[in-house]
PDB file of N, CA and C in Angstrom:
ATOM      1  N   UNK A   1       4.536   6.509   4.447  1.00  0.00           N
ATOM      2  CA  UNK A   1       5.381   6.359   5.611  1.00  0.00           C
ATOM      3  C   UNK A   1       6.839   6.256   5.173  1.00  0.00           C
ATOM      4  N   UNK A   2       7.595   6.842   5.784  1.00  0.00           N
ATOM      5  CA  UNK A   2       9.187   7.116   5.331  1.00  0.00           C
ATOM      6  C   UNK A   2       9.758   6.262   6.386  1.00  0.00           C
ATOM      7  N   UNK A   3      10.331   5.361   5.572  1.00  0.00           N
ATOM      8  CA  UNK A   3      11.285   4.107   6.514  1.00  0.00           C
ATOM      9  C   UNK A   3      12.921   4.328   6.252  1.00  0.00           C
ATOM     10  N   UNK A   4      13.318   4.062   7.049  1.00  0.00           N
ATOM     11  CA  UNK A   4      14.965   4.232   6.968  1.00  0.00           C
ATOM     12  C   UNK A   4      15.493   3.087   7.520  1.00  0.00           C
ATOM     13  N   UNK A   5      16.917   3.335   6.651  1.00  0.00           N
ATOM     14  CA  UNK A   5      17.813   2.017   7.320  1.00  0.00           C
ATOM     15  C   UNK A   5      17.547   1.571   8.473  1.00  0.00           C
ATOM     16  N   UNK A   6      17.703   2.326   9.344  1.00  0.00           N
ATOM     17  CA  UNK A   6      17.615   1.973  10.996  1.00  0.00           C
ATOM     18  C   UNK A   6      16.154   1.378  11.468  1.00  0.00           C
ATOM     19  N   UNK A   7      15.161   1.894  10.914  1.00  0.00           N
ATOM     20  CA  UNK A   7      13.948   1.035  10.702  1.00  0.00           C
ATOM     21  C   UNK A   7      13.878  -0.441  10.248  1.00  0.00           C
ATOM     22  N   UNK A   8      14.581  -0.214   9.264  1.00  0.00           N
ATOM     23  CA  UNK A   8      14.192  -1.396   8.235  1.00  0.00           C
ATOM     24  C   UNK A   8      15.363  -2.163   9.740  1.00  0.00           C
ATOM     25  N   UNK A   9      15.834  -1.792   9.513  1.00  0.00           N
ATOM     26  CA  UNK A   9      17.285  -3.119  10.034  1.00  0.00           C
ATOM     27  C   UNK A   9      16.634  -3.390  11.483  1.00  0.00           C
ATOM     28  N   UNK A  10      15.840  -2.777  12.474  1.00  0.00           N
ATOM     29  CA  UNK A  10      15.342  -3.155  13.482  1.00  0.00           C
ATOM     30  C   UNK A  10      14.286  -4.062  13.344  1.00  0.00           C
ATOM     31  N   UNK A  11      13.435  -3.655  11.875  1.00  0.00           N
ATOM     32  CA  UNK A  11      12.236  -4.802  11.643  1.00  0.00           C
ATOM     33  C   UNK A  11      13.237  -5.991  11.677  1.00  0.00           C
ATOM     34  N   UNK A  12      14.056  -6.166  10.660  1.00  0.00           N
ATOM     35  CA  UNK A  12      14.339  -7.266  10.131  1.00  0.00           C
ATOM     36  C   UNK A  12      15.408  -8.363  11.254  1.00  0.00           C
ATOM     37  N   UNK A  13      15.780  -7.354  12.586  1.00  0.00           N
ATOM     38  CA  UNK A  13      16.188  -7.924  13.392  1.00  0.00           C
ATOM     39  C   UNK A  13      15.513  -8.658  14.401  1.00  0.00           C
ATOM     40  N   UNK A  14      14.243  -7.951  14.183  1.00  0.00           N
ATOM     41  CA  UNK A  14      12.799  -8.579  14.929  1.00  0.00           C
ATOM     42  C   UNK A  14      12.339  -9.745  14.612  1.00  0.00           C
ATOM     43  N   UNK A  15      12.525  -9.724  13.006  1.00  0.00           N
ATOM     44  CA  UNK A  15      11.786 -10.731  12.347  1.00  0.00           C
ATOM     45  C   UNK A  15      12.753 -12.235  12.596  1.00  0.00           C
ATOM     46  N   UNK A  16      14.704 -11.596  12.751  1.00  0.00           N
ATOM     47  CA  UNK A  16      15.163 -12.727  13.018  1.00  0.00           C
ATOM     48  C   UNK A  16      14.944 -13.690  14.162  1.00  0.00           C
ATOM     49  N   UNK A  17      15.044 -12.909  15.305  1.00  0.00           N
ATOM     50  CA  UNK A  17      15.042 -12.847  16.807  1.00  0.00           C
ATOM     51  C   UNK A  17      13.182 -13.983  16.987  1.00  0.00           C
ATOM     52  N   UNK A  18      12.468 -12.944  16.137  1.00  0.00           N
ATOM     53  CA  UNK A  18      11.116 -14.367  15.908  1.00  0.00           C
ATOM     54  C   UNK A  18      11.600 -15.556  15.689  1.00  0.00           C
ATOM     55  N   UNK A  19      12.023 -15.574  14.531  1.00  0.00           N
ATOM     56  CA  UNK A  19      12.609 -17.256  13.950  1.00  0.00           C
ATOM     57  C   UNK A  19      13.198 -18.008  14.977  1.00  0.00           C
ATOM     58  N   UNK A  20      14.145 -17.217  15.733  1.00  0.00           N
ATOM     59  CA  UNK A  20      15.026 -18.653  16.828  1.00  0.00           C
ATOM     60  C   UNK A  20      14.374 -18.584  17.916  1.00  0.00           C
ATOM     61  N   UNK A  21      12.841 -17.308  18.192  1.00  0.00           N
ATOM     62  CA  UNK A  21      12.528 -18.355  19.571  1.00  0.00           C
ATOM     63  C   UNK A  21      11.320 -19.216  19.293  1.00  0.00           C
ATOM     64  N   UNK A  22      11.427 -19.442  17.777  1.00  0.00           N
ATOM     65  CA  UNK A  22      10.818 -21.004  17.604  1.00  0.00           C
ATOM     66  C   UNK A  22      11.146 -22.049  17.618  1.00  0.00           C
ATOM     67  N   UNK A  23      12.330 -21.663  18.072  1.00  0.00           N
ATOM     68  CA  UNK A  23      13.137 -22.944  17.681  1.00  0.00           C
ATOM     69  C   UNK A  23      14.708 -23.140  17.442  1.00  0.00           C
ATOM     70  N   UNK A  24      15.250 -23.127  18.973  1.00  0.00           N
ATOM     71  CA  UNK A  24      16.724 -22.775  18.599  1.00  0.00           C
ATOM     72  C   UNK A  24      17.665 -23.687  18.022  1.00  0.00           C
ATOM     73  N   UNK A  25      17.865 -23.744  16.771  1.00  0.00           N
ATOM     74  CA  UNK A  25      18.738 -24.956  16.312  1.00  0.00           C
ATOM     75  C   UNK A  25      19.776 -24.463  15.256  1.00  0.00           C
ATOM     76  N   UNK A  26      20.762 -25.029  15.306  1.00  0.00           N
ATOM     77  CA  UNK A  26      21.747 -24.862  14.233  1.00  0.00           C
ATOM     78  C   UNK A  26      21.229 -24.088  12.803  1.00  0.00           C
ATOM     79  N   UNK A  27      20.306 -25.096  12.043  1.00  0.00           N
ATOM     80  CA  UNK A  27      19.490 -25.102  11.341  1.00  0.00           C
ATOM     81  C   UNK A  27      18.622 -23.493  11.205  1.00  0.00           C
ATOM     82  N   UNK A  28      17.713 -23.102  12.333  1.00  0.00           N
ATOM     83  CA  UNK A  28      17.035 -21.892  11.690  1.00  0.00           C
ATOM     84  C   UNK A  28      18.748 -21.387  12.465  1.00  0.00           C
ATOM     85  N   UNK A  29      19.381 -21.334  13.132  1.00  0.00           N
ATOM     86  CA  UNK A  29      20.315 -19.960  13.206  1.00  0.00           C
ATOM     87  C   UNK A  29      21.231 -19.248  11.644  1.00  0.00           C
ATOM     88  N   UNK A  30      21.214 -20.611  11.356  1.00  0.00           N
ATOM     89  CA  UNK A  30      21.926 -20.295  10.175  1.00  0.00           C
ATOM     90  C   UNK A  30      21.317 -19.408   9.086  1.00  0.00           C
ATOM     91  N   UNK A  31      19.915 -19.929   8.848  1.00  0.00           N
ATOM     92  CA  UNK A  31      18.899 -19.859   8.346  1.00  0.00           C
ATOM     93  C   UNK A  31      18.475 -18.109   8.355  1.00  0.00           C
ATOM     94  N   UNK A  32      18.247 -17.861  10.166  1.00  0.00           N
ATOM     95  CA  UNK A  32      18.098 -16.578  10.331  1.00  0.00           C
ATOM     96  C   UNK A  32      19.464 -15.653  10.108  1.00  0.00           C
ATOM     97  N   UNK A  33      20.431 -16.136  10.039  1.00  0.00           N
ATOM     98  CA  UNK A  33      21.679 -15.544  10.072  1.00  0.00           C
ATOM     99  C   UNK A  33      21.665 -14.693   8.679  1.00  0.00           C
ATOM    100  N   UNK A  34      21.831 -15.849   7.807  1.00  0.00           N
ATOM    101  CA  UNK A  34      21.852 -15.788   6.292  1.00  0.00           C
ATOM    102  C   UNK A  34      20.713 -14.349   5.505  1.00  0.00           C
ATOM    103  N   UNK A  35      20.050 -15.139   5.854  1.00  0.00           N
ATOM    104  CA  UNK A  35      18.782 -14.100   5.664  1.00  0.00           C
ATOM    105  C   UNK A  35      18.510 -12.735   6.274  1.00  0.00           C
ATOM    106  N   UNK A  36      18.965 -12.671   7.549  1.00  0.00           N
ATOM    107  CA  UNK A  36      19.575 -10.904   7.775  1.00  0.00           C
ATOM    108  C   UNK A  36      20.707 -10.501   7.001  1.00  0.00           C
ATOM    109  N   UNK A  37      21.654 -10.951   6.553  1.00  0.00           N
ATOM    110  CA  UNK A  37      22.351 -10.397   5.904  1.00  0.00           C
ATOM    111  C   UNK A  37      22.403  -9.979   4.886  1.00  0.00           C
ATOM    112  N   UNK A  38      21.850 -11.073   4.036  1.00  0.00           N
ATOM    113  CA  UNK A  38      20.604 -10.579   2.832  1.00  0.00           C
ATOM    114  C   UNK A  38      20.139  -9.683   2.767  1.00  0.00           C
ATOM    115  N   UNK A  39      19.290  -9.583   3.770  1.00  0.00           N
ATOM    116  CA  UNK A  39      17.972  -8.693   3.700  1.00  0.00           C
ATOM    117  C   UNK A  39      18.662  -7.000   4.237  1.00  0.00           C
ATOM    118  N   UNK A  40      19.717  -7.310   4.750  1.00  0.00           N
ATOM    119  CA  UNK A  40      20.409  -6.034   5.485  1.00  0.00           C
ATOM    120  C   UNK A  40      21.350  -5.461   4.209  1.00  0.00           C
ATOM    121  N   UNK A  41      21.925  -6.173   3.462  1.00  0.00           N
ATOM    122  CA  UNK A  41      22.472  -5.454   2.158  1.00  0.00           C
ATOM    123  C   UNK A  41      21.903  -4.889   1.201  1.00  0.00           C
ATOM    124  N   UNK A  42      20.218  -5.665   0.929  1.00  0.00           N
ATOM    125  CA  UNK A  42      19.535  -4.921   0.272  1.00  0.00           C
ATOM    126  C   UNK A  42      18.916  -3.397   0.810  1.00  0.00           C
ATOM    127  N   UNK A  43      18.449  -3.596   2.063  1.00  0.00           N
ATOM    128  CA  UNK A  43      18.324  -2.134   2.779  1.00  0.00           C
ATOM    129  C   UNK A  43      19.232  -1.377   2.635  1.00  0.00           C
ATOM    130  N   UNK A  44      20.534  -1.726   2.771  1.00  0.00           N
ATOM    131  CA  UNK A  44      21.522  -0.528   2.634  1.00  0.00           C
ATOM    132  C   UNK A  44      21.727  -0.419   1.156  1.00  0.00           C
ATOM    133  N   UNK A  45      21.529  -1.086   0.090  1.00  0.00           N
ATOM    134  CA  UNK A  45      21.589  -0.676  -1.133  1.00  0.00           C
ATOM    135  C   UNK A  45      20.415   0.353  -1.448  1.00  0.00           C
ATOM    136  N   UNK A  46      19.089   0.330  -0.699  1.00  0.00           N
ATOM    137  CA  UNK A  46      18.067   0.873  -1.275  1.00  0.00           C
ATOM    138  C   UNK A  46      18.162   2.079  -0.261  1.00  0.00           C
ATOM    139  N   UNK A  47      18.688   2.050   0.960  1.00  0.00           N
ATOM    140  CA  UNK A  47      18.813   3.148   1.756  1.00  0.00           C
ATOM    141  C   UNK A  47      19.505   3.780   1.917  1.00  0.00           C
ATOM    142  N   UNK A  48      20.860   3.551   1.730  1.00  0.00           N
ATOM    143  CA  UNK A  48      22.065   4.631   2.446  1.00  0.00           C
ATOM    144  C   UNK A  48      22.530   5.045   0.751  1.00  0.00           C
ATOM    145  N   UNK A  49      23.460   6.155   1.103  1.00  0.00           N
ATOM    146  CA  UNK A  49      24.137   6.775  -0.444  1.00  0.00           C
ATOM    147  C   UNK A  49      25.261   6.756  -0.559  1.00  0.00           C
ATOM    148  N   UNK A  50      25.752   6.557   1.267  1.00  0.00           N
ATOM    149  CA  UNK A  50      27.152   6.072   1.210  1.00  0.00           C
ATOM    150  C   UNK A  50      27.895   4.717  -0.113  1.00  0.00           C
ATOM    151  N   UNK A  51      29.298   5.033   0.075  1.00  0.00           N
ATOM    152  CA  UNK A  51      29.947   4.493  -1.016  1.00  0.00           C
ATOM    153  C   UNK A  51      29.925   2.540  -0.184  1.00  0.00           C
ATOM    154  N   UNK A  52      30.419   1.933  -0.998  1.00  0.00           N
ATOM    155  CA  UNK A  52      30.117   0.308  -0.379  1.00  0.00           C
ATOM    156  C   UNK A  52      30.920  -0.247   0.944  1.00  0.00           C
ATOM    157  N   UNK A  53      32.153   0.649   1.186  1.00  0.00           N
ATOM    158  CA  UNK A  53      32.347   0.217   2.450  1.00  0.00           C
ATOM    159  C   UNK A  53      31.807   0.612   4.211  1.00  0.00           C
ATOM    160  N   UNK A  54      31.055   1.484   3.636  1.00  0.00           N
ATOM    161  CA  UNK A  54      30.690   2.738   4.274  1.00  0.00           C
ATOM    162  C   UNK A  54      29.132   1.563   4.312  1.00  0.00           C
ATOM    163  N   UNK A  55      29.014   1.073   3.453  1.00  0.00           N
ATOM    164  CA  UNK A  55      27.295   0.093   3.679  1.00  0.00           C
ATOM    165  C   UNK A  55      27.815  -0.561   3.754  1.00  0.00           C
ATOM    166  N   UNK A  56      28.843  -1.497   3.971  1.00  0.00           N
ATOM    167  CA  UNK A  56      29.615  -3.053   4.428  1.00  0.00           C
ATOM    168  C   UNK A  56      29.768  -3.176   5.913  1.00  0.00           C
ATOM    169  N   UNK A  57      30.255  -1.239   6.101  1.00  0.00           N
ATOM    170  CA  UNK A  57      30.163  -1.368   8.106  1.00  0.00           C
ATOM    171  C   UNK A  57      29.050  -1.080   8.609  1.00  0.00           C
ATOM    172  N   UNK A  58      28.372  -0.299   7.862  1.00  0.00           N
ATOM    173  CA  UNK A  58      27.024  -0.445   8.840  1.00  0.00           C
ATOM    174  C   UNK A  58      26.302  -1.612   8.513  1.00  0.00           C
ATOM    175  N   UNK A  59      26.089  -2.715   8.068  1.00  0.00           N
ATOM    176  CA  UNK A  59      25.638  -4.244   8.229  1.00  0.00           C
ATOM    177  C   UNK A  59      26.136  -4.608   9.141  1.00  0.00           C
ATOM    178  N   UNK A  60      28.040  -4.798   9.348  1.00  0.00           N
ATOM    179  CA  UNK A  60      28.291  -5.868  10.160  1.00  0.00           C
ATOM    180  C   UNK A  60      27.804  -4.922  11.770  1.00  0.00           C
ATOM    181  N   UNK A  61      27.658  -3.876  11.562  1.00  0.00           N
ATOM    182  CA  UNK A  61      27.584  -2.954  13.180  1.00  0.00           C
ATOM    183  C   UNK A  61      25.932  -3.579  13.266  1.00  0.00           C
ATOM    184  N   UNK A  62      25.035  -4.288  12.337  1.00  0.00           N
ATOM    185  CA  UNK A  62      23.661  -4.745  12.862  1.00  0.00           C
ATOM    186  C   UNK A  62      23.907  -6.447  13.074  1.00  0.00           C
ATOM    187  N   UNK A  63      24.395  -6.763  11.779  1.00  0.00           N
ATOM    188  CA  UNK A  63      25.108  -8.305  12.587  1.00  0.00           C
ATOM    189  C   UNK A  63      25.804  -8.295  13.587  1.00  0.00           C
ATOM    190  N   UNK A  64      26.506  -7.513  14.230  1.00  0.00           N
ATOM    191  CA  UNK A  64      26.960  -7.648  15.448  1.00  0.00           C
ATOM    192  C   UNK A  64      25.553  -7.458  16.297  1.00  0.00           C
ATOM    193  N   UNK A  65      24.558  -6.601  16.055  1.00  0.00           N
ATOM    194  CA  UNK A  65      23.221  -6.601  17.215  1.00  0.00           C
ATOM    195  C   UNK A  65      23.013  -7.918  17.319  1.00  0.00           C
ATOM    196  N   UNK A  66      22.442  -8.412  16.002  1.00  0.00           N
ATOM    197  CA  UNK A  66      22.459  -9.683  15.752  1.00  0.00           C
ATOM    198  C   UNK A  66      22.976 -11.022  16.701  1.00  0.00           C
ATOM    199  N   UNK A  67      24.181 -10.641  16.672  1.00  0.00           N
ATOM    200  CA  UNK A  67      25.269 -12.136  17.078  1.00  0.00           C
ATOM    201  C   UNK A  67      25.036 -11.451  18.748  1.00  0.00           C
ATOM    202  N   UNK A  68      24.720 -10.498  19.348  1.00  0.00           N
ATOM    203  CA  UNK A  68      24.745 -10.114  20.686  1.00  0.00           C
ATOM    204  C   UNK A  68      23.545 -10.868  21.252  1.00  0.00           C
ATOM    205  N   UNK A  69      22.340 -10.885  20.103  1.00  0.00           N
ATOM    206  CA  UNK A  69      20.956 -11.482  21.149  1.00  0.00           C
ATOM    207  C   UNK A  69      21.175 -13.064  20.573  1.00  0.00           C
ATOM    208  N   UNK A  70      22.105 -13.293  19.952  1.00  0.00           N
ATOM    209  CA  UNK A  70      22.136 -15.013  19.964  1.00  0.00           C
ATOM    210  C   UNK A  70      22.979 -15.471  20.944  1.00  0.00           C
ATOM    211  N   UNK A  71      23.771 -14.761  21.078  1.00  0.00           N
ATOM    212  CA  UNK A  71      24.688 -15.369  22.143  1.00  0.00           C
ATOM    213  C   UNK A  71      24.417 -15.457  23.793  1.00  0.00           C
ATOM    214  N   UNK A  72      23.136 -14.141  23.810  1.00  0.00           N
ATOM    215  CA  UNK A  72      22.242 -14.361  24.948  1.00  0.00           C
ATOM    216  C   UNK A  72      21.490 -15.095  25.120  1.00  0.00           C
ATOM    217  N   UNK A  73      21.169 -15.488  24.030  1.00  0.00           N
ATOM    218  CA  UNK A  73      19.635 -16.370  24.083  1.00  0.00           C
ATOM    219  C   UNK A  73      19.426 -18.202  23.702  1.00  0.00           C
ATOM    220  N   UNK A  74      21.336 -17.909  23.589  1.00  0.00           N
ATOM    221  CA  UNK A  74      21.854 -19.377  22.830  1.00  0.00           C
ATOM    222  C   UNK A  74      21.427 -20.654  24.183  1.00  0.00           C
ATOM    223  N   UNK A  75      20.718 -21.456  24.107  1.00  0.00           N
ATOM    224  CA  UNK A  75      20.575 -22.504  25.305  1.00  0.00           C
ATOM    225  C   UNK A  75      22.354 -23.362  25.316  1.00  0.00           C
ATOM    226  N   UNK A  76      22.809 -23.098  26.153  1.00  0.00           N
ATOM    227  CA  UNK A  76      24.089 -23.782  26.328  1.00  0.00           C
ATOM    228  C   UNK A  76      24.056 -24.991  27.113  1.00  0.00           C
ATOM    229  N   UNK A  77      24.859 -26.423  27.118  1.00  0.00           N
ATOM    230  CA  UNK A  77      24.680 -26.928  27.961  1.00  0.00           C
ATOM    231  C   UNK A  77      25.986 -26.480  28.916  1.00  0.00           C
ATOM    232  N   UNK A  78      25.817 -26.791  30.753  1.00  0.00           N
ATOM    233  CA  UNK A  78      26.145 -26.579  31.317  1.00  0.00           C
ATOM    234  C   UNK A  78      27.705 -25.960  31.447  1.00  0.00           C
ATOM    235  N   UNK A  79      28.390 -27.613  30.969  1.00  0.00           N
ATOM    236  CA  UNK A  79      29.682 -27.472  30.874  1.00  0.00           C
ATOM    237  C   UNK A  79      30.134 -26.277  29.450  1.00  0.00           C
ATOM    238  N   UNK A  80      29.376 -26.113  28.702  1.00  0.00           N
ATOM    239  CA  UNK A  80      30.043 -24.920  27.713  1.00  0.00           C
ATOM    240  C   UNK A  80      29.987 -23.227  28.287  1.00  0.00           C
ATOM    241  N   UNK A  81      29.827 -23.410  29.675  1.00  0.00           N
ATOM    242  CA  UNK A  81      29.620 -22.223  30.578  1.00  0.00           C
ATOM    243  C   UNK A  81      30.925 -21.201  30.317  1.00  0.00           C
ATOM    244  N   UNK A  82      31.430 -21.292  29.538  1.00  0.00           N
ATOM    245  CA  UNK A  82      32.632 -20.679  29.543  1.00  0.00           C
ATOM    246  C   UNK A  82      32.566 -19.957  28.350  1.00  0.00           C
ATOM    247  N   UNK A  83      31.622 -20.335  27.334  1.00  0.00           N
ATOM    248  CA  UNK A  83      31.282 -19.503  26.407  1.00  0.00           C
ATOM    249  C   UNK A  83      30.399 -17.967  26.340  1.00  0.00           C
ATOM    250  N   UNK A  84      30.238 -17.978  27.626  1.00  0.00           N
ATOM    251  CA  UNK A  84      29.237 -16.951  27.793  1.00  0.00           C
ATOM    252  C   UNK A  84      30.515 -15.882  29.007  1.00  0.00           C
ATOM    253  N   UNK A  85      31.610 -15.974  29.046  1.00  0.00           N
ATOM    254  CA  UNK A  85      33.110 -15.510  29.733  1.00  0.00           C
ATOM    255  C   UNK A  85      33.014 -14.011  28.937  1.00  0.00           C
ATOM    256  N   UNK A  86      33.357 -13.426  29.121  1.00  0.00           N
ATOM    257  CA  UNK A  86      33.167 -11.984  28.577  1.00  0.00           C
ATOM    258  C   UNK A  86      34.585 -11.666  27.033  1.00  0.00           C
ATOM    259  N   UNK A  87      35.135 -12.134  27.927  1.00  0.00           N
ATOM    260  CA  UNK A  87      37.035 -12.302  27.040  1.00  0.00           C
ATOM    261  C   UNK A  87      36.432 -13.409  25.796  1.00  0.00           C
ATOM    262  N   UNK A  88      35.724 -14.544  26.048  1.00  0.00           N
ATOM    263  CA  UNK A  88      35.359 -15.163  24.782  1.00  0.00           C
ATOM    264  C   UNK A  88      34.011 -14.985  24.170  1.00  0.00           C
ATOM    265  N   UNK A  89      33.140 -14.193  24.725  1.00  0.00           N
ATOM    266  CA  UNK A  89      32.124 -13.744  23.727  1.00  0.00           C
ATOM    267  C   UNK A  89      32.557 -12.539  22.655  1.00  0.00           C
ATOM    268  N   UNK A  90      33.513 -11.731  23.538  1.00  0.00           N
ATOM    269  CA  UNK A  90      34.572 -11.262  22.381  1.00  0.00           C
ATOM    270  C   UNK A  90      35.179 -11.370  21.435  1.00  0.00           C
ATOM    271  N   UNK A  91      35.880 -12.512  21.413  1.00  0.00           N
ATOM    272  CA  UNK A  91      36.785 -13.119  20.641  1.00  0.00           C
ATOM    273  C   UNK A  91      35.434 -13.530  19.802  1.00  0.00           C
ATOM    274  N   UNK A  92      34.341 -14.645  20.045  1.00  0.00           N
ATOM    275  CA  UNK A  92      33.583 -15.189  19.255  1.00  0.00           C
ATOM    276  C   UNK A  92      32.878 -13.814  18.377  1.00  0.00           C
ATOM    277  N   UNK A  93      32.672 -13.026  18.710  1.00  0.00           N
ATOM    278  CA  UNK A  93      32.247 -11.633  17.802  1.00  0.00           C
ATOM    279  C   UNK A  93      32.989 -11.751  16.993  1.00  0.00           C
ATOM    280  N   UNK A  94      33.799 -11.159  17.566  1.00  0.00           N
ATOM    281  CA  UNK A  94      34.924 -10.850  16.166  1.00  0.00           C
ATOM    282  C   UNK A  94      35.251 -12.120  15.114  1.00  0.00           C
ATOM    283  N   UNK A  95      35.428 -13.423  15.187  1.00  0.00           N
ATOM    284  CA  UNK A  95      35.376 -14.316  14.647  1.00  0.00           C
ATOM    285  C   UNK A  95      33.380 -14.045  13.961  1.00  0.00           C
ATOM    286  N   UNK A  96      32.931 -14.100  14.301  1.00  0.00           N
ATOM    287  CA  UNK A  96      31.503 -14.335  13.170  1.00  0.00           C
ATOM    288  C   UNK A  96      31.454 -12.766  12.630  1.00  0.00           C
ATOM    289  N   UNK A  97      31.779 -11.627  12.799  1.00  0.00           N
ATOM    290  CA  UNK A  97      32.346 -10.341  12.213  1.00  0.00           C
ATOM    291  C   UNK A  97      32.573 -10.535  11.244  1.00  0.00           C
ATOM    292  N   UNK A  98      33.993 -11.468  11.088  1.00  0.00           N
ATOM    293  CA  UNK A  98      35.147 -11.424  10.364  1.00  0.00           C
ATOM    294  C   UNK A  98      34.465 -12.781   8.984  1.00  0.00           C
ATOM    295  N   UNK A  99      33.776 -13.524   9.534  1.00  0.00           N
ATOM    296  CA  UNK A  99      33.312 -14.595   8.371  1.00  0.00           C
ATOM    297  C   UNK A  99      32.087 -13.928   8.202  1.00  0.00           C
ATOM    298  N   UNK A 100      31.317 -12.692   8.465  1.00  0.00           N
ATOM    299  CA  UNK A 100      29.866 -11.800   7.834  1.00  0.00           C
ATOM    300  C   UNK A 100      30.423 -11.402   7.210  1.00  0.00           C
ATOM    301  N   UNK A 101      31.564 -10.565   7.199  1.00  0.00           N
ATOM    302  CA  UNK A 101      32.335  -9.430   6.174  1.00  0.00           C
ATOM    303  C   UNK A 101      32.926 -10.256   4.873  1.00  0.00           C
ATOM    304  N   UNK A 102      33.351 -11.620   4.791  1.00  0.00           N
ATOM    305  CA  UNK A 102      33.254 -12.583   4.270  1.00  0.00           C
ATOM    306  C   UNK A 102      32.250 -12.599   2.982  1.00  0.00           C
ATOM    307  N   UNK A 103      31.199 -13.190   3.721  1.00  0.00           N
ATOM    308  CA  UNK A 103      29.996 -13.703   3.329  1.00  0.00           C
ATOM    309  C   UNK A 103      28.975 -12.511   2.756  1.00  0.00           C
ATOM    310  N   UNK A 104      29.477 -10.798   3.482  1.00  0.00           N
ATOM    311  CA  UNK A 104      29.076 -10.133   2.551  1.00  0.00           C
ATOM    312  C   UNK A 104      29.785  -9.739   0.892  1.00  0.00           C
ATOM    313  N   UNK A 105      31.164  -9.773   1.269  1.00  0.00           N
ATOM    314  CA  UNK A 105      32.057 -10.080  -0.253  1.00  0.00           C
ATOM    315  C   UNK A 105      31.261 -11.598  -1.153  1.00  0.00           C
ATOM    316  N   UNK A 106      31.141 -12.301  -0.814  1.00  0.00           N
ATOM    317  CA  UNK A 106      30.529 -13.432  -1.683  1.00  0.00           C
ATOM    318  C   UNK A 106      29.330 -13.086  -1.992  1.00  0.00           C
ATOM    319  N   UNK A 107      28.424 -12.507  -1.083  1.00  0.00           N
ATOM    320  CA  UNK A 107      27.091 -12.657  -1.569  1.00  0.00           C
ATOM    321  C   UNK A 107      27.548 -11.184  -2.604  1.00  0.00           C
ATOM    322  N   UNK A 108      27.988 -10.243  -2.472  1.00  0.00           N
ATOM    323  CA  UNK A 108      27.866  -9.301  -3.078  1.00  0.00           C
ATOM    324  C   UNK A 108      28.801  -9.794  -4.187  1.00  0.00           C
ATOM    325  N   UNK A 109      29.518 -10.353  -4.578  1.00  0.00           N
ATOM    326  CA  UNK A 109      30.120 -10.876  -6.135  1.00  0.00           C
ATOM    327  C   UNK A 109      28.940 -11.885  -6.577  1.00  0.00           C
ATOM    328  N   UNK A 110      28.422 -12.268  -5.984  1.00  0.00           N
ATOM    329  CA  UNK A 110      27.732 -13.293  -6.913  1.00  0.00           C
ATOM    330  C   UNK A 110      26.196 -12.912  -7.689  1.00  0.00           C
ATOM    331  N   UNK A 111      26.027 -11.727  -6.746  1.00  0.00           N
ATOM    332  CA  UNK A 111      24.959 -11.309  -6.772  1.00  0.00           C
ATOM    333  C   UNK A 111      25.002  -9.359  -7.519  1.00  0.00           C
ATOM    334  N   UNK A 112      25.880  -9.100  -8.380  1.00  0.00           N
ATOM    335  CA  UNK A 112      26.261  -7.714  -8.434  1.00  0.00           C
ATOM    336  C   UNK A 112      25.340  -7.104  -9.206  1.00  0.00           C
ATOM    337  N   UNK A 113      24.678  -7.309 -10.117  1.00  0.00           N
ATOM    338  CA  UNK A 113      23.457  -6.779 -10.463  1.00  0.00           C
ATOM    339  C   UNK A 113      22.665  -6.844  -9.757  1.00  0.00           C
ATOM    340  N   UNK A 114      22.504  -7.263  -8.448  1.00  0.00           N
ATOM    341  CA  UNK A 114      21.416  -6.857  -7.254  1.00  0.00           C
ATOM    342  C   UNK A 114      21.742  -6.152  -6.552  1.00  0.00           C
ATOM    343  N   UNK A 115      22.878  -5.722  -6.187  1.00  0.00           N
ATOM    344  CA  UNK A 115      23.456  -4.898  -5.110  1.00  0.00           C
ATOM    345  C   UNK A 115      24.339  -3.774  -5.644  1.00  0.00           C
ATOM    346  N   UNK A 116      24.031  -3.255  -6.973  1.00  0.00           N
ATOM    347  CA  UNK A 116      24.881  -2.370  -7.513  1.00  0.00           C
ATOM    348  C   UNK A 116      23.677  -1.332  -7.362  1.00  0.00           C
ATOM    349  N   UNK A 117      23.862  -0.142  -7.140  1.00  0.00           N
ATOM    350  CA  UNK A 117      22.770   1.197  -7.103  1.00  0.00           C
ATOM    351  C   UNK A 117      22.678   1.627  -8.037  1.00  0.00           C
TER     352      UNK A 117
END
């Protein structure tokens, strides 16, 4: 069976999306967060042929799928009703974007004999 990025990255978005509706807490979000990103750099190391920025944007374009079904599915209390405003689920994208693209520079220095092709 021939799997591709877009495969793999839909399993593994499945597999996140499992984790938090066991249990929505700080704790597994982070947890599931971390671990797609992981698991999404290694797919694009083993899948795409593109050069590394070219696999840096297509991660954050699945962490953004990512951060779209948490922010739907996030239990808010009442008064934080303003987080779910269209103008600031925006802004909050781009802010967890901007610290993935981050966190893919760290994991990928620390880790460069795993993520070198």
């Amino acid at each position: 069976m021939v799997t591709t990025f877009t495969d793999k990255l839909s399993e593994l978005l499945a597999d996140a999306q499992a984790k938090l509706r066991q249990g929505f807490t700080c704790d597994a979000l982070s947890e599931a967060f971390l671990t797609f990103i992981h698991s999404a750099m290694l797919a694009a190391k083993e899948e795409l042929l593109n050069p590394g920025p070219e696999k840096k944007a297509a991660v954050l374009e699945w962490v953004g799928a990512f951060w779209d079904y948490v922010v739907n599915q996030a239990p808010l209390p009442t008064w934080l009703f303003w987080m779910k405003l269209p103008y600031v689920r925006s802004a909050l994208r781009s802010i967890v974007l901007a610290v993935a693209a981050g966190l893919i520079e760290g994991l990928y220095a620390q880790n460069l004999e795993q993520f070198r092709a």
